[in-house]
C-alpha atoms as a PDB file:
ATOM      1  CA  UNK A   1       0.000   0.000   0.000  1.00  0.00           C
ATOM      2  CA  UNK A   2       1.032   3.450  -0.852  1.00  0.00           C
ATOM      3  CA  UNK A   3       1.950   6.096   1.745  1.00  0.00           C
ATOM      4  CA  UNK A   4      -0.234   9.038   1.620  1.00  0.00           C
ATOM      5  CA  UNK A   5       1.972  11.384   2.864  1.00  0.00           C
ATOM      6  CA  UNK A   6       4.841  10.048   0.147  1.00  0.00           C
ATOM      7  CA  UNK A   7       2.313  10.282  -2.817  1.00  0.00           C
ATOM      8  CA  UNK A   8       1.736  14.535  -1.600  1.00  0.00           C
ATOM      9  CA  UNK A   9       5.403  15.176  -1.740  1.00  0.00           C
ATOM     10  CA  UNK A  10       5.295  13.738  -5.238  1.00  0.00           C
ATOM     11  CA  UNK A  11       2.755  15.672  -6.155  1.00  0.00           C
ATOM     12  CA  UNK A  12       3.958  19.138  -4.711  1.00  0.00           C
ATOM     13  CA  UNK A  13       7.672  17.919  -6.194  1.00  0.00           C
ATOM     14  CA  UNK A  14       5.079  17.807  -9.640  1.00  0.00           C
ATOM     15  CA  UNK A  15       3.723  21.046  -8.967  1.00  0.00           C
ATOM     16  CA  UNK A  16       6.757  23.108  -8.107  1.00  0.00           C
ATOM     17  CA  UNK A  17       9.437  21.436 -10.647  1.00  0.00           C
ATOM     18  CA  UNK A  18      12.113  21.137  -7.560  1.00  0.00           C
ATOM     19  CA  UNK A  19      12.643  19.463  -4.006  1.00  0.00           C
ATOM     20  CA  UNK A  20      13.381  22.506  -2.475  1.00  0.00           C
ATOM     21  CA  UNK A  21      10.039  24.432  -3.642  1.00  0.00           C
ATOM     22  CA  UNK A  22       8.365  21.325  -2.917  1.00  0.00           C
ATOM     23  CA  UNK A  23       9.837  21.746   1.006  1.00  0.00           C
ATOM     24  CA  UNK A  24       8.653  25.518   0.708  1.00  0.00           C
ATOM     25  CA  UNK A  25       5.023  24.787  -0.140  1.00  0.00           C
ATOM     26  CA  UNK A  26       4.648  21.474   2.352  1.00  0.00           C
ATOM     27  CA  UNK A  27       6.317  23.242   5.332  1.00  0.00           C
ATOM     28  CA  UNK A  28       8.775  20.155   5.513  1.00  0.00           C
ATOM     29  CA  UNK A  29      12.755  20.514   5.480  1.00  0.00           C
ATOM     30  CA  UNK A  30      14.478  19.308   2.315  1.00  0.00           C
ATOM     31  CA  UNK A  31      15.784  16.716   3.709  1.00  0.00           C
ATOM     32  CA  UNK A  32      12.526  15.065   4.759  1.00  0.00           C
ATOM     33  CA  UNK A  33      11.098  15.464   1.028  1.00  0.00           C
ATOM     34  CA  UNK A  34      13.851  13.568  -0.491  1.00  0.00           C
ATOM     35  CA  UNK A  35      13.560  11.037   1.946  1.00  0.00           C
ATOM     36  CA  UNK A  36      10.081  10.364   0.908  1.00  0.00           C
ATOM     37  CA  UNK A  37      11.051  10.536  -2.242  1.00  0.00           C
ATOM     38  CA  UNK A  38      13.750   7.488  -2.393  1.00  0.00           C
ATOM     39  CA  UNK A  39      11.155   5.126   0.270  1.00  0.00           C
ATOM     40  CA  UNK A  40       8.350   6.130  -2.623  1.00  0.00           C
ATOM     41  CA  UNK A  41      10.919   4.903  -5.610  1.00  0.00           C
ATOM     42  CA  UNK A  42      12.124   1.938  -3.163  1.00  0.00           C
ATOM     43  CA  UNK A  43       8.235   0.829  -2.746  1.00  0.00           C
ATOM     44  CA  UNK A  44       7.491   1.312  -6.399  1.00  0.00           C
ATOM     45  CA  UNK A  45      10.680   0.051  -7.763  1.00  0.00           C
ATOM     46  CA  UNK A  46      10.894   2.521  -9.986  1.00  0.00           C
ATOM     47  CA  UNK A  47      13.115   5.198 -10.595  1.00  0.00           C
ATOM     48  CA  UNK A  48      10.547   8.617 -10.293  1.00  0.00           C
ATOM     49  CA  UNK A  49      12.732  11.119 -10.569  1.00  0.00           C
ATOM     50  CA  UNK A  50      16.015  12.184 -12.339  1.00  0.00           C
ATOM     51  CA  UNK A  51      18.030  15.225 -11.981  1.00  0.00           C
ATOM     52  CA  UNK A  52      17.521  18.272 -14.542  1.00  0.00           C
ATOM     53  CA  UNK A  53      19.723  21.467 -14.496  1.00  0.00           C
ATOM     54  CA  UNK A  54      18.713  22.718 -11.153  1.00  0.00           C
ATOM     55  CA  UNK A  55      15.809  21.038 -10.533  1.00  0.00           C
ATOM     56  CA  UNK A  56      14.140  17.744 -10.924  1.00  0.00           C
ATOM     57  CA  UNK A  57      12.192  16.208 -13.916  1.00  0.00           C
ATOM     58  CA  UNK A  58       9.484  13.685 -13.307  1.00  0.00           C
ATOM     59  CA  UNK A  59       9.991  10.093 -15.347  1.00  0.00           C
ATOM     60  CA  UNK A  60       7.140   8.555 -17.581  1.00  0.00           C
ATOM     61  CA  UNK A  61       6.608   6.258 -14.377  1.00  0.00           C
ATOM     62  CA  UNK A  62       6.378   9.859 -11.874  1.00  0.00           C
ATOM     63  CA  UNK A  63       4.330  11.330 -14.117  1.00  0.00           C
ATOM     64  CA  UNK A  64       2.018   8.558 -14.345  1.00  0.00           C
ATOM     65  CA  UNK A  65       2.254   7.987 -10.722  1.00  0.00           C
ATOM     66  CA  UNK A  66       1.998  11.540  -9.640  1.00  0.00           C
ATOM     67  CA  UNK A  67      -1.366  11.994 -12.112  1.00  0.00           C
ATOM     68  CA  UNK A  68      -2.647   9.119 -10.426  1.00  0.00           C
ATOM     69  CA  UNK A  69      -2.089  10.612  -7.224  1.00  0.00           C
ATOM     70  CA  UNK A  70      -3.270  13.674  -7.514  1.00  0.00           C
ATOM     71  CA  UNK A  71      -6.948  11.840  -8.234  1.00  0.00           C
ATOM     72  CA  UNK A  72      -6.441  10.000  -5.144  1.00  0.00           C
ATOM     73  CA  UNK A  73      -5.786  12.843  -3.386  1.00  0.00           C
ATOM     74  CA  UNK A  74      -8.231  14.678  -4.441  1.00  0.00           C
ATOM     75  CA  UNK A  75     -10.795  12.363  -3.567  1.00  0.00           C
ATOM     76  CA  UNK A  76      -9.379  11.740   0.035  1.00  0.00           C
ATOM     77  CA  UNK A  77     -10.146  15.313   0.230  1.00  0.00           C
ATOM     78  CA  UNK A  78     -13.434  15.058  -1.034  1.00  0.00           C
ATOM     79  CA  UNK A  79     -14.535  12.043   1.740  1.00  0.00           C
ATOM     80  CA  UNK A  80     -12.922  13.820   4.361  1.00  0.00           C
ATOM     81  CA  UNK A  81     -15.457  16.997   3.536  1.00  0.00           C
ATOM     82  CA  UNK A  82     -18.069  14.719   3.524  1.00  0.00           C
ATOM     83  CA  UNK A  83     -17.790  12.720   6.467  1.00  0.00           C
ATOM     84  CA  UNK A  84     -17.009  16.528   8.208  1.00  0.00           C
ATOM     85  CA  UNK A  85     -20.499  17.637   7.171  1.00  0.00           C
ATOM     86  CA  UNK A  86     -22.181  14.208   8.109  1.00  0.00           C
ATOM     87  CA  UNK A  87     -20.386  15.045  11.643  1.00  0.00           C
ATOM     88  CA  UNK A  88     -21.394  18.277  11.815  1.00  0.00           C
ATOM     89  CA  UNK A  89     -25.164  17.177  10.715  1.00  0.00           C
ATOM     90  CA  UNK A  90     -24.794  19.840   7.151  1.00  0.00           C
ATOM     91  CA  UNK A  91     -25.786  16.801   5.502  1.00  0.00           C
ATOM     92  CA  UNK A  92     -27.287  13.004   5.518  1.00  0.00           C
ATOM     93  CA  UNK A  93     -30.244  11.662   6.015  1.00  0.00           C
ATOM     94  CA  UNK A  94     -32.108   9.911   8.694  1.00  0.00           C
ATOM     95  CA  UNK A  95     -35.854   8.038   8.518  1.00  0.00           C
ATOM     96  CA  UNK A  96     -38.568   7.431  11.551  1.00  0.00           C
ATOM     97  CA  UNK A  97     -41.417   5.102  11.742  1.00  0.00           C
ATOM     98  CA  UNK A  98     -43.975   6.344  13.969  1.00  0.00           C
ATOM     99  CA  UNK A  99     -47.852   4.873  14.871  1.00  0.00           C
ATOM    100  CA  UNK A 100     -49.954   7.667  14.194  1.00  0.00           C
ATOM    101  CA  UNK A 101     -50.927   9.341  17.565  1.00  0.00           C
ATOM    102  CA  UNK A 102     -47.312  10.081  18.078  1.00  0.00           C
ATOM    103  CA  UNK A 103     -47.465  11.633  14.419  1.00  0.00           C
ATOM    104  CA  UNK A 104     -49.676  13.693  15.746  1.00  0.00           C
ATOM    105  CA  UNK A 105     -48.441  14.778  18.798  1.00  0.00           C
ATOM    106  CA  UNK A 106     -44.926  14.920  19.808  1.00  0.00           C
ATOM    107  CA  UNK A 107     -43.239  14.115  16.705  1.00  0.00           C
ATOM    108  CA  UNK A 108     -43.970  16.956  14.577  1.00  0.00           C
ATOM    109  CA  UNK A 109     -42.400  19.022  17.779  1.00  0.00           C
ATOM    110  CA  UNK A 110     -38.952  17.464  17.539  1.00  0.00           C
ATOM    111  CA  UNK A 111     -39.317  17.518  13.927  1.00  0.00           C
ATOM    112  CA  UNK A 112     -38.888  21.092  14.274  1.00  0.00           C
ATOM    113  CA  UNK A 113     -36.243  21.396  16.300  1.00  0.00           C
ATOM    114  CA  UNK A 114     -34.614  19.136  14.484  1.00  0.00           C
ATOM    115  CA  UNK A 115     -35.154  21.193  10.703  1.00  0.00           C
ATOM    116  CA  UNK A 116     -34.179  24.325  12.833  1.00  0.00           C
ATOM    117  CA  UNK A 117     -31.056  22.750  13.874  1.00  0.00           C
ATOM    118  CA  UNK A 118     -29.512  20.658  11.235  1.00  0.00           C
ATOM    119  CA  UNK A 119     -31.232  21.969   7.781  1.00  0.00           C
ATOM    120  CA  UNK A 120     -29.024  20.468   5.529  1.00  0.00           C
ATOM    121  CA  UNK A 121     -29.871  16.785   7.121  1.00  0.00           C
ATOM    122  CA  UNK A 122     -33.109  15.306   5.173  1.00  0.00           C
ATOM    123  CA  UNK A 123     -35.653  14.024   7.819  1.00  0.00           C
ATOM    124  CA  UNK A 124     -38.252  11.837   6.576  1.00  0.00           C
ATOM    125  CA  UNK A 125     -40.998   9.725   8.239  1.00  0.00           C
ATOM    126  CA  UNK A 126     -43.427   6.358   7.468  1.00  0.00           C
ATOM    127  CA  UNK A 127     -46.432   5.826   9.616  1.00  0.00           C
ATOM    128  CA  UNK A 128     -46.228   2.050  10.869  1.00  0.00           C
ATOM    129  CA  UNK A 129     -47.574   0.545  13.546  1.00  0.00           C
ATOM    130  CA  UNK A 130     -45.268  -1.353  16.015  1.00  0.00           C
ATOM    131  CA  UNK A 131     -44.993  -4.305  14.355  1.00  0.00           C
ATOM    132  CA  UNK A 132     -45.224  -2.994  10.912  1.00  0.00           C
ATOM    133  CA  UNK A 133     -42.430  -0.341  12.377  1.00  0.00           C
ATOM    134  CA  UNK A 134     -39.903  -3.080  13.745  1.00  0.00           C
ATOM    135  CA  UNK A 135     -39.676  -4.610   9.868  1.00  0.00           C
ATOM    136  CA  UNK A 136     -38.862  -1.541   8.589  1.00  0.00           C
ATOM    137  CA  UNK A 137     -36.111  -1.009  11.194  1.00  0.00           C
ATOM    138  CA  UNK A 138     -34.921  -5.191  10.906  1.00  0.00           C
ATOM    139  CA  UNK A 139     -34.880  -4.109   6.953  1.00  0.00           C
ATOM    140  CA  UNK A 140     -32.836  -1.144   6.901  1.00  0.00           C
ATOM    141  CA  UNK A 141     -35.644   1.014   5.305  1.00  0.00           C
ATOM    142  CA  UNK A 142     -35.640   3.251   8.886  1.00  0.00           C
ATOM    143  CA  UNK A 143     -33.294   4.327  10.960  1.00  0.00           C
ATOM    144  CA  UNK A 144     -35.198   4.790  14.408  1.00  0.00           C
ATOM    145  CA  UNK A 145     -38.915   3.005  15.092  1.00  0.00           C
ATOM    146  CA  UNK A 146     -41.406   4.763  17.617  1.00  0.00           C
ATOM    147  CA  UNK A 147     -43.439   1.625  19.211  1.00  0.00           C
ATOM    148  CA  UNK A 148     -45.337   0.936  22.239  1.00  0.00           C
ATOM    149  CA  UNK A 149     -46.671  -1.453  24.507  1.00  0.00           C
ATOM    150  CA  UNK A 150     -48.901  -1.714  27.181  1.00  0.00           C
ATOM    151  CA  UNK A 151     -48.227  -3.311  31.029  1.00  0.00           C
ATOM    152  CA  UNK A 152     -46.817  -7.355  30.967  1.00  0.00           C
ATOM    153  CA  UNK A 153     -47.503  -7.484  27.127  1.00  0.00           C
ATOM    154  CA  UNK A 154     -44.520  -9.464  25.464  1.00  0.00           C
ATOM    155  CA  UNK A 155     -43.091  -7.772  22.577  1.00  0.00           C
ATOM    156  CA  UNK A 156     -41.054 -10.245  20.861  1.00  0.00           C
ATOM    157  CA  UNK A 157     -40.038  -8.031  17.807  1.00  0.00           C
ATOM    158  CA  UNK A 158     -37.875  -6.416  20.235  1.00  0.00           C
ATOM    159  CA  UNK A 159     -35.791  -9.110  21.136  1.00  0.00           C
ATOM    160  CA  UNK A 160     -31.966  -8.057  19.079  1.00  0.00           C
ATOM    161  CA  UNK A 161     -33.087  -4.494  18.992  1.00  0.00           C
ATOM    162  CA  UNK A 162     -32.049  -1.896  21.435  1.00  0.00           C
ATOM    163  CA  UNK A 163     -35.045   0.756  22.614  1.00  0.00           C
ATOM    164  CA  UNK A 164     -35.382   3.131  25.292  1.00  0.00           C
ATOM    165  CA  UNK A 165     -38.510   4.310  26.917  1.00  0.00           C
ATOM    166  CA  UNK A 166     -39.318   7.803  25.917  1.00  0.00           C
ATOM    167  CA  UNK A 167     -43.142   8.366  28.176  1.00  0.00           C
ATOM    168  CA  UNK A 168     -45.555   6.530  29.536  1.00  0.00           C
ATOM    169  CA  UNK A 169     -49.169   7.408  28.916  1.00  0.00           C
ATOM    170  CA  UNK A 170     -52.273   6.597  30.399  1.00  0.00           C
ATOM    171  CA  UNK A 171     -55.533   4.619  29.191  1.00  0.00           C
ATOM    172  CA  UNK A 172     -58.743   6.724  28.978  1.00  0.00           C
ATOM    173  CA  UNK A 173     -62.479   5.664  28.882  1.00  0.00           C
ATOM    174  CA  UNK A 174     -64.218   7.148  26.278  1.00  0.00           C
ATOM    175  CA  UNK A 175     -68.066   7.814  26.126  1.00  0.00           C
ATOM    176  CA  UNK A 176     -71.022   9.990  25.002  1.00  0.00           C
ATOM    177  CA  UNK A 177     -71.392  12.890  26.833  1.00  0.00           C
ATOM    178  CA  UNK A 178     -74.252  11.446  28.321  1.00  0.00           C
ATOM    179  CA  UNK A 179     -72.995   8.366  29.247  1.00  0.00           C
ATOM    180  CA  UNK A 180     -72.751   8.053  33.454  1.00  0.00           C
ATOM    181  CA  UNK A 181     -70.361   5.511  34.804  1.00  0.00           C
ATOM    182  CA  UNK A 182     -66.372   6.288  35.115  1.00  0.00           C
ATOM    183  CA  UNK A 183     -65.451   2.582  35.078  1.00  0.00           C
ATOM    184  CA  UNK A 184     -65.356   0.104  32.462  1.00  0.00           C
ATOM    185  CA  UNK A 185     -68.240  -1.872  34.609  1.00  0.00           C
ATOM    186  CA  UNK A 186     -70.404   0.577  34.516  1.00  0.00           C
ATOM    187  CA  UNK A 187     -70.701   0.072  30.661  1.00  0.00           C
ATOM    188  CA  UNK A 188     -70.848  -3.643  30.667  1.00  0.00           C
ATOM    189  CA  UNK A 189     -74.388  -3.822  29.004  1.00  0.00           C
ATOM    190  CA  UNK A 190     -73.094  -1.712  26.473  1.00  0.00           C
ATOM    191  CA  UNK A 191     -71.731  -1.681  22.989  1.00  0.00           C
ATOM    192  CA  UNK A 192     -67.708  -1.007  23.068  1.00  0.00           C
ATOM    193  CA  UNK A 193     -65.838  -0.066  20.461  1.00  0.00           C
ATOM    194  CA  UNK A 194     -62.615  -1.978  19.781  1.00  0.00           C
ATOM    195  CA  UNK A 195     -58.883  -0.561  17.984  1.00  0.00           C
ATOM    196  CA  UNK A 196     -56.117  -2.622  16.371  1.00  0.00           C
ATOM    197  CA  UNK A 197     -55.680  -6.008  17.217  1.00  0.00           C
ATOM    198  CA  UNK A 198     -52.815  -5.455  20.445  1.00  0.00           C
ATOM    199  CA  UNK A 199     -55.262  -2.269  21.514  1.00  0.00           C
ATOM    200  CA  UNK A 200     -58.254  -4.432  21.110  1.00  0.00           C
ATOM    201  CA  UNK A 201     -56.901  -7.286  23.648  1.00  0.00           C
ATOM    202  CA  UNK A 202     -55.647  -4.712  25.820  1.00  0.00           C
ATOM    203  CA  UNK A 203     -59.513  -3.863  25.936  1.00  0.00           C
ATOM    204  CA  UNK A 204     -60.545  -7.676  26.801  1.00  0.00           C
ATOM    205  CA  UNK A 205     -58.239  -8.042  29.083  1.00  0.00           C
ATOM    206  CA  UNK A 206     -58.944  -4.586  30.847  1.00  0.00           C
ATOM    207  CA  UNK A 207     -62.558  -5.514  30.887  1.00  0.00           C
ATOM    208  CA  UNK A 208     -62.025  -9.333  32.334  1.00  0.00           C
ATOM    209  CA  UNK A 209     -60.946  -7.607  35.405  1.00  0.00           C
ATOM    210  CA  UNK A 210     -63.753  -6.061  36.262  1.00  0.00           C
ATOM    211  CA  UNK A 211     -65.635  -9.279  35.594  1.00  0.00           C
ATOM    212  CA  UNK A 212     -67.072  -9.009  32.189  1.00  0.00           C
ATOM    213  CA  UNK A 213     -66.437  -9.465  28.204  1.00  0.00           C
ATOM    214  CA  UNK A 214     -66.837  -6.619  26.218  1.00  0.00           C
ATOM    215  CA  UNK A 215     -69.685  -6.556  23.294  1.00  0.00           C
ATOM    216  CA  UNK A 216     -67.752  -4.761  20.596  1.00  0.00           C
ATOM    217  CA  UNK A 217     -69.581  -4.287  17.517  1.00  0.00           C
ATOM    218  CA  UNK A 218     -67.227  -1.840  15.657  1.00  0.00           C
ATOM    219  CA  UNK A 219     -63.670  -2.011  15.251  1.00  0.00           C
ATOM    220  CA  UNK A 220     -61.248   0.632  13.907  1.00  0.00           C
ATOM    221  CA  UNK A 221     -57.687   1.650  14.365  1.00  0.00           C
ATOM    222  CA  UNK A 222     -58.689   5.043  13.163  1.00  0.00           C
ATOM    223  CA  UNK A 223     -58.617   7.707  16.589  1.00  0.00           C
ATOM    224  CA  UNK A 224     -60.772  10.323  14.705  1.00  0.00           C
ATOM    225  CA  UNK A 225     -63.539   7.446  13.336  1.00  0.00           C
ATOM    226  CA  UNK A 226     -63.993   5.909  17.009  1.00  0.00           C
ATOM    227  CA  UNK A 227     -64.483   9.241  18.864  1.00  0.00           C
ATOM    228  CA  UNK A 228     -67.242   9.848  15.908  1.00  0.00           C
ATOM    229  CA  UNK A 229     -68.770   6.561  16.431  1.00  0.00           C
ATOM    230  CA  UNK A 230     -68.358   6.904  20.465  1.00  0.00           C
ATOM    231  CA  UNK A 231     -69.761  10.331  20.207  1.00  0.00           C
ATOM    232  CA  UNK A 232     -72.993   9.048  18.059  1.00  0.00           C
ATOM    233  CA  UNK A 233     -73.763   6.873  20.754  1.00  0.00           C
ATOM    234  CA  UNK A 234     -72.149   4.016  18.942  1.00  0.00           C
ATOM    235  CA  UNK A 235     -70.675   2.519  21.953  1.00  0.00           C
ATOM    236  CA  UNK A 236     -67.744   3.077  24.391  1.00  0.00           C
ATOM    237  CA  UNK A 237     -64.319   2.559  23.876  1.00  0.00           C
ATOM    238  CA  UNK A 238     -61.030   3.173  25.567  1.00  0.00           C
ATOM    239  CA  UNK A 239     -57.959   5.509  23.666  1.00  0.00           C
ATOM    240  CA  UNK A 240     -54.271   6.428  24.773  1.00  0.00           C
ATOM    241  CA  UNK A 241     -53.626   9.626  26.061  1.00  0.00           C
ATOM    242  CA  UNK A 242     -51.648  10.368  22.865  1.00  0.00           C
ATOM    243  CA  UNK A 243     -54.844   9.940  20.804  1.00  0.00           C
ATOM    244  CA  UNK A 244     -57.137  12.312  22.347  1.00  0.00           C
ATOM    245  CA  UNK A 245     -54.195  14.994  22.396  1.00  0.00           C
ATOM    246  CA  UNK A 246     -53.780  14.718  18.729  1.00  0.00           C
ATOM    247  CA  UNK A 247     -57.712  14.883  18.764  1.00  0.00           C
ATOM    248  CA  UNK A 248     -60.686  15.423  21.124  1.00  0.00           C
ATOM    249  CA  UNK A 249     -64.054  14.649  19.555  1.00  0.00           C
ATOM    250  CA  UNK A 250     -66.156  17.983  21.961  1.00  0.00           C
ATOM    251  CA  UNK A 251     -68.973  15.474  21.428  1.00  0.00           C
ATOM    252  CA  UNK A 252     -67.634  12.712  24.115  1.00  0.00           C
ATOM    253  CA  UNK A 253     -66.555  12.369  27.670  1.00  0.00           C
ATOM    254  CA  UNK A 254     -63.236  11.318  28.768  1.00  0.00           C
ATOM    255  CA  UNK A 255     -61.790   9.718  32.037  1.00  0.00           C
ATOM    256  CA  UNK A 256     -58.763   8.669  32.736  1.00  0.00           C
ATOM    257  CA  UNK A 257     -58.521   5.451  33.843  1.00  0.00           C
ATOM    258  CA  UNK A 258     -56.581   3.978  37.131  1.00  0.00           C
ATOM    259  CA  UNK A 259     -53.570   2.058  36.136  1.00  0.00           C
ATOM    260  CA  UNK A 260     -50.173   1.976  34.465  1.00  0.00           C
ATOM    261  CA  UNK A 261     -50.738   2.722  30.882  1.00  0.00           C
ATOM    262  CA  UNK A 262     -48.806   2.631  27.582  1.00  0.00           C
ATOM    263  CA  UNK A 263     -45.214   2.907  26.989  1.00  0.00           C
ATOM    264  CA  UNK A 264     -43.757   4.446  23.806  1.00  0.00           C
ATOM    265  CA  UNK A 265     -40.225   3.705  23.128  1.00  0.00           C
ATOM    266  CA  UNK A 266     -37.416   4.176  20.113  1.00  0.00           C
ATOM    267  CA  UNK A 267     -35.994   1.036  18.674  1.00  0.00           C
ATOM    268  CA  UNK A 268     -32.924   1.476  17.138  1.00  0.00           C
ATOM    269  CA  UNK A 269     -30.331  -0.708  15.912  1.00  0.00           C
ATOM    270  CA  UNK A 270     -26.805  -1.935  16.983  1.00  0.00           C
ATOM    271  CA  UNK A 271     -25.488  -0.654  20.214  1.00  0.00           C
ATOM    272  CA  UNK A 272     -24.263   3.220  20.658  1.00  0.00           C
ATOM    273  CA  UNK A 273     -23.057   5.404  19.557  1.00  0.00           C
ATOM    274  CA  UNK A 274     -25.574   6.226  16.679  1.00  0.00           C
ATOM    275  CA  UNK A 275     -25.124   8.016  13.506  1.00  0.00           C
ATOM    276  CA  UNK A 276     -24.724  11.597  14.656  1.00  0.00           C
ATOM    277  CA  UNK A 277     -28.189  12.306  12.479  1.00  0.00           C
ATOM    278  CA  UNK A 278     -30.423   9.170  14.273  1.00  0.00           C
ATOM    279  CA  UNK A 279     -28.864  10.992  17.528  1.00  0.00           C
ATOM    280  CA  UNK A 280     -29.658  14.032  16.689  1.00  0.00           C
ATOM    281  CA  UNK A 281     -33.075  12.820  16.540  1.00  0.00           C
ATOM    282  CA  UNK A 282     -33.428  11.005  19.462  1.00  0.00           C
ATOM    283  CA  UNK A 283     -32.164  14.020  21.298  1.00  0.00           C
ATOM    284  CA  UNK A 284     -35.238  15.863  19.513  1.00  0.00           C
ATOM    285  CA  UNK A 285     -37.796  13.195  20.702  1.00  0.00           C
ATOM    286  CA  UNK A 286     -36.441  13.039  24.409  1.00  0.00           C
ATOM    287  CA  UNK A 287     -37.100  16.701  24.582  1.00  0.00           C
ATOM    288  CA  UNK A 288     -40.152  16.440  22.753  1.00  0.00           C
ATOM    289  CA  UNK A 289     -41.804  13.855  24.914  1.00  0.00           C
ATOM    290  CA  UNK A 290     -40.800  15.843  28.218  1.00  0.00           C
ATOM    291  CA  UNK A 291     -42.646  18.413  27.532  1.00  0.00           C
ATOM    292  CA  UNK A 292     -45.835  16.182  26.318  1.00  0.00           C
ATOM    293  CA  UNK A 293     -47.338  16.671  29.773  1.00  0.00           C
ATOM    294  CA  UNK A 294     -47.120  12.555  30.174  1.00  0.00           C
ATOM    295  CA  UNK A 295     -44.594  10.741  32.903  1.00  0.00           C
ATOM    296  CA  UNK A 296     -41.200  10.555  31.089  1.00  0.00           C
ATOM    297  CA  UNK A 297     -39.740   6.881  31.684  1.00  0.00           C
ATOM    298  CA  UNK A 298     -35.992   6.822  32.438  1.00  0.00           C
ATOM    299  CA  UNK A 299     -33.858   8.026  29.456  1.00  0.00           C
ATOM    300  CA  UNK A 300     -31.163   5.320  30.104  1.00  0.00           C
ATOM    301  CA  UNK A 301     -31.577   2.505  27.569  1.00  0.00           C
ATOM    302  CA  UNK A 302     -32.755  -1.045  27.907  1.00  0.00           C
ATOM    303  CA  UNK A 303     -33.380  -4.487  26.050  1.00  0.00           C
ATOM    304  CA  UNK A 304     -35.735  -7.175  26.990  1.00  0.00           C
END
């Protein structure tokens, strides 16, 4: 392998016809130059350079060589600007997958600080749900997933990943206005309203310990589309706290239940340090989360 440093003497010996001008523009004693010079002919075993008048003439083989090395060098020059802007965040890129309430919530907030910070980095996002979220991560197609889960609910998609909690929000019951009854019990003769599948056995299993199994007649994933059906009288339902901050239907009444409730956490991949970009981020979404109003968890990070 070439020497770096003995291919830029070449070149400056190139550029400025003599050793000693060479030595002037590198900031190196004479002495040093032409001791690059003879290792670089010993490597290459090939004379590079022969005397002319009082300076130096470069042989088919230097000029060849020293062309070849001013590409290289060029390009070394080019990476290193690069990878300086990609450090300093004036450039890159770095995707999130995010379930929709925290779309509509937090996210857009770091999103913004982000943009205002590092303009030059392209941030881009997918809406996925956990599951849907963790392929996309797995696959390279994301750099960061937003998931959740809710209390002593296995979440084997984790399992190789590295996350860290980010807030924990709590479960609400969600009814007509004129609807009595701030328990789920209270509604057992009642029509319910059921989400996604995990949000749907959450629901069950909320409702089996008050001693009863939910009638739900509707089922959507959709936030705005239950608090429409909820607030025609369509039935009851429960929501995260995330979902009635990124909207609130006027038309129903909301408690908030007793209980641990959901925690949202970033998945990322690999162990630290991130790409200065993804940690860029995840600074953003820490902050972001704090001031949500919800019980941060921990920032420190954890794996199941």
């Amino acid at each position: 392998m070439l020497d770096v440093t003995r291919l830029t003497v070449l070149v400056a010996v190139a550029r400025h016809g003599s050793v000693t001008a060479a030595a002037q523009a590198l900031h190196y004693a004479q002495p040093t130059v032409s001791h690059h010079l003879a290792r670089l002919e010993a490597e290459t075993g090939t004379r590079l350079l022969q005397r002319s008048g009082r300076g130096v003439r470069l042989t088919d083989a230097g000029r060849l060589l020293a062309d070849r090395a001013e590409e290289i060098l060029g390009r070394l020059t080019a990476a290193e600007a690069e990878l300086a802007e990609l450090a300093g965040l004036r450039a890159g890129r770095v995707r999130l997958a995010a379930f929709p309430s925290a779309l509509g919530t937090f996210v857009p907030v770091a999103a913004a600080g982000f943009v205002a910070a590092h303009p030059g980095v392209d941030l881009r996002f997918t809406e996925a749900e956990p599951p849907a979220a963790i392929r996309l991560l797995r696959g390279g197609e994301v750099e960061a997933a937003l998931v959740f889960n809710h209390p002593g609910e296995p979440f084997p998609e984790w399992y190789g990943l590295r996350h860290e909690p980010l807030l924990e929000e709590p479960t609400c019951l969600v009814v007509p206005a004129d609807w009595a009854g701030d328990r789920l019990a209270d509604h057992r003769d009642r029509p319910w309203i059921g989400g996604c599948e995990r949000c749907r056995d959450r629901l069950v299993n909320a409702c089996a310990a008050e001693g009863f199994t939910p009638d739900i007649r509707f089922t959507t994933d959709d936030y705005v589309a239950v608090q429409a059906l909820v607030a025609a009288g369509m039935g009851a339902t429960t929501l995260p706290a995330l979902a009635l901050a990124a909207h609130r239907d006027p038309r129903v009444r909301v408690v908030t239940l007793p209980g641990p409730g959901r925690r949202v956490s970033i998945a990322l991949p690999g162990d630290p340090p991130d790409p200065p970009a993804t940690a860029a981020l995840l600074t953003q979404l820490r902050a972001a989360t704090r001031s949500s109003g919800y019980a941060p968890q921990p920032p420190a990070s954890d794996s199941p």
